[in-house]
Structure formats: structure tokens, C-alpha cells
Protein backbone atom coordinates (compact mmCIF):
# COMPACT_ATOMS: atom_id res chain seq x y z
CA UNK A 1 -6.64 125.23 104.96
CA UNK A 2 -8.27 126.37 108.34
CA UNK A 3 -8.12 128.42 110.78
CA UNK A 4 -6.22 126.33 112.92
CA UNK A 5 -3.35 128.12 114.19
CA UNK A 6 0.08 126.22 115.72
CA UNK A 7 3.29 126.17 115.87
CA UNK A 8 5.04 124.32 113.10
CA UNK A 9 8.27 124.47 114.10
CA UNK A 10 7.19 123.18 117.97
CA UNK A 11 5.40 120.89 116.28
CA UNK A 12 8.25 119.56 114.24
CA UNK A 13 10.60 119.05 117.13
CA UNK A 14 8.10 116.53 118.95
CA UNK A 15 8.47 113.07 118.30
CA UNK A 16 7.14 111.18 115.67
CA UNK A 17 4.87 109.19 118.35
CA UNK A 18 3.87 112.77 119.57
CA UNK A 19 2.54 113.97 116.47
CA UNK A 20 0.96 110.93 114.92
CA UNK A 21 -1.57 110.53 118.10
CA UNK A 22 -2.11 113.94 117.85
CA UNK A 23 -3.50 113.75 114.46
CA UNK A 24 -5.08 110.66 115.03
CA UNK A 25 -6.83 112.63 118.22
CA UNK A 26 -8.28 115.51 115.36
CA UNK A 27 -8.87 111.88 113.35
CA UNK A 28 -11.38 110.55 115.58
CA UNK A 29 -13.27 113.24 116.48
CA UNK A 30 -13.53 113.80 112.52
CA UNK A 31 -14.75 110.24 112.11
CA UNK A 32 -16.83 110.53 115.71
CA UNK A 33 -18.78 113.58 114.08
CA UNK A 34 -19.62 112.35 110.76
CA UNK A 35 -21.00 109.16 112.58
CA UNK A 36 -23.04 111.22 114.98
CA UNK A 37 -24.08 113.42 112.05
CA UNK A 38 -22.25 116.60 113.10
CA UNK A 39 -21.07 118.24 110.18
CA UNK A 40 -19.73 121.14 111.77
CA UNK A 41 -17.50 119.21 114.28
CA UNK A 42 -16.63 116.59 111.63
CA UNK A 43 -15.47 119.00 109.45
CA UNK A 44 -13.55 121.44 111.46
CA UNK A 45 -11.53 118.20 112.81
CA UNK A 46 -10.92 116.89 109.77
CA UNK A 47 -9.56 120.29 108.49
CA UNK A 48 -7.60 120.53 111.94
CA UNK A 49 -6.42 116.81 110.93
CA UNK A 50 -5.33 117.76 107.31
CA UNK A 51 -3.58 120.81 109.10
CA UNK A 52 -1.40 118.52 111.04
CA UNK A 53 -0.33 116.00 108.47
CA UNK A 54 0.56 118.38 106.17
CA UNK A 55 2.98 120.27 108.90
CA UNK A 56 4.35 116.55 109.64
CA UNK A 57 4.85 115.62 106.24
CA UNK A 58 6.52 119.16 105.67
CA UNK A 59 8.74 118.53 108.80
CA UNK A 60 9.56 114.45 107.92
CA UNK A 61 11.11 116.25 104.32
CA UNK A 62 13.13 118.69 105.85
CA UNK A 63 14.66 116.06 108.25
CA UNK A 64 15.01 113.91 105.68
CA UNK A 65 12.26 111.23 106.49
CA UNK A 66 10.03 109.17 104.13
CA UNK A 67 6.30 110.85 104.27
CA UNK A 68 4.91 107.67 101.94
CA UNK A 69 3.13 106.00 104.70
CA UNK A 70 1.74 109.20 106.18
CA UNK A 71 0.17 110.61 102.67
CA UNK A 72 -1.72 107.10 102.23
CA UNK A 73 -2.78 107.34 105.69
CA UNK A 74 -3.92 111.44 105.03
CA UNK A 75 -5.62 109.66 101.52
CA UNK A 76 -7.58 107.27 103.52
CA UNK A 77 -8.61 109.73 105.93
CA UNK A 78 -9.65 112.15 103.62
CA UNK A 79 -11.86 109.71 101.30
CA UNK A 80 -13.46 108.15 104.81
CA UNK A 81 -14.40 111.23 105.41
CA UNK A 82 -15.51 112.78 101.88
CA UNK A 83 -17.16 109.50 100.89
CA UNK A 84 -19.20 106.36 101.99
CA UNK A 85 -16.00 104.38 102.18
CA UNK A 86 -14.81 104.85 105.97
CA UNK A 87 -11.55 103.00 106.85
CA UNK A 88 -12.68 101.35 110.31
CA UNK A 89 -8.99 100.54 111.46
CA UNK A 90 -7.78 104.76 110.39
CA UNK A 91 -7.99 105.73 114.02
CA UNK A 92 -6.39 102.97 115.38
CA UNK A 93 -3.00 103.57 113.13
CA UNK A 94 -3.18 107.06 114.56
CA UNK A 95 -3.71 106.14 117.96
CA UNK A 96 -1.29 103.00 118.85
CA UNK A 97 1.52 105.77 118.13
CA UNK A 98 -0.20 108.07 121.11
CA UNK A 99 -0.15 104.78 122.93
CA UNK A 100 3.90 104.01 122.32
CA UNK A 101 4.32 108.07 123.48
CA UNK A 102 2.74 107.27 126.47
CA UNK A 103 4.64 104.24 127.25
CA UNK A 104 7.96 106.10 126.52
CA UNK A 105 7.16 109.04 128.66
């Protein structure tokens, strides 16, 4: 989707904490530069963003893990950022999982 290039199979052995604050990192600056009018930056995070939920959601089927959760959370990010209808708690959900991989480190 863009030009985004990783590692999906490093990123699939990280830890579910790992890779859900790392989204919700790409999240906020998405949501940070559609507030501030950026479309470029907006944009280019949220297609970063997309990127990375897609790899996790690929990487939670192959191990066997339920994605449900994680494709309503990529549906609510992409409709706060392709409409008017911003979810104000999105980059929190993303986030308190960077805050329990910090806390487990």
C-alpha cells in the first residue's frame, strides 16, 4: 500500500505489546497531521499505519490468534482519518499496549 518497507517476519516475532504501540506510534502522528492540517504527513502515517496492521493481522493468523479486535480498531482508524468522524480514544488503545511493553522490559 506504501512504500514503507520492513521486515514482516521481524515484525511478527515481537510481542503483541511491541507491535500494537508501534502502530499506534504511525496512529498518532496520522491523527496529529490531519489535526494540524498536514496532508502529506497525515497520510503517509496513516498508510505506514495500515502497513503495520495488516502485517500483524497476517502474523496473529498464522499463529493462530483472533485479529477481530485489531480489524475494528484498523476500521476506526481508517474512517477517523477518511472522514469527519475521528475516534478521540483510537490512540490511546494503541498506546497503553506501548505502555505495558515498557513496563515489561
Amino acid at each position: 500500500m506504501s512504500k514503507h518497507v520492513f521486515d514482516e517476519a521481524s515484525w511478527a516475532s515481537q510481542s503483541v505489546f511491541w507491535q500494537m504501540g508501534n502502530i499506534g506510534s504511525e496512529v498518532g502522528r496520522a491523527l496529529r497531521g490531519r489535526q494540524q492540517g498536514n496532508e502529506k504527513r497525515a497520510l503517509s502515517a496513516f498508510y505506514r499505519g495500515i502497513d503495520l496492521i495488516n502485517a500483524t493481522v497476517n502474523a496473529w493468523l498464522s499463529q493462530g490468534k483472533d485479529p477481530y479486535e485489531l480489524l475494528i480498531a484498523r476500521e476506526q482508524f481508517a474512517k477517523s482519518m477518511l472522514t469527519d468522524e475521528v475516534d478521540e480514544t483510537l490512540e490511546k488503545y494503541f498506546m497503553d499496549f506501548a505502555i505495558a511493553e515498557r513496563l515489561n522490559q
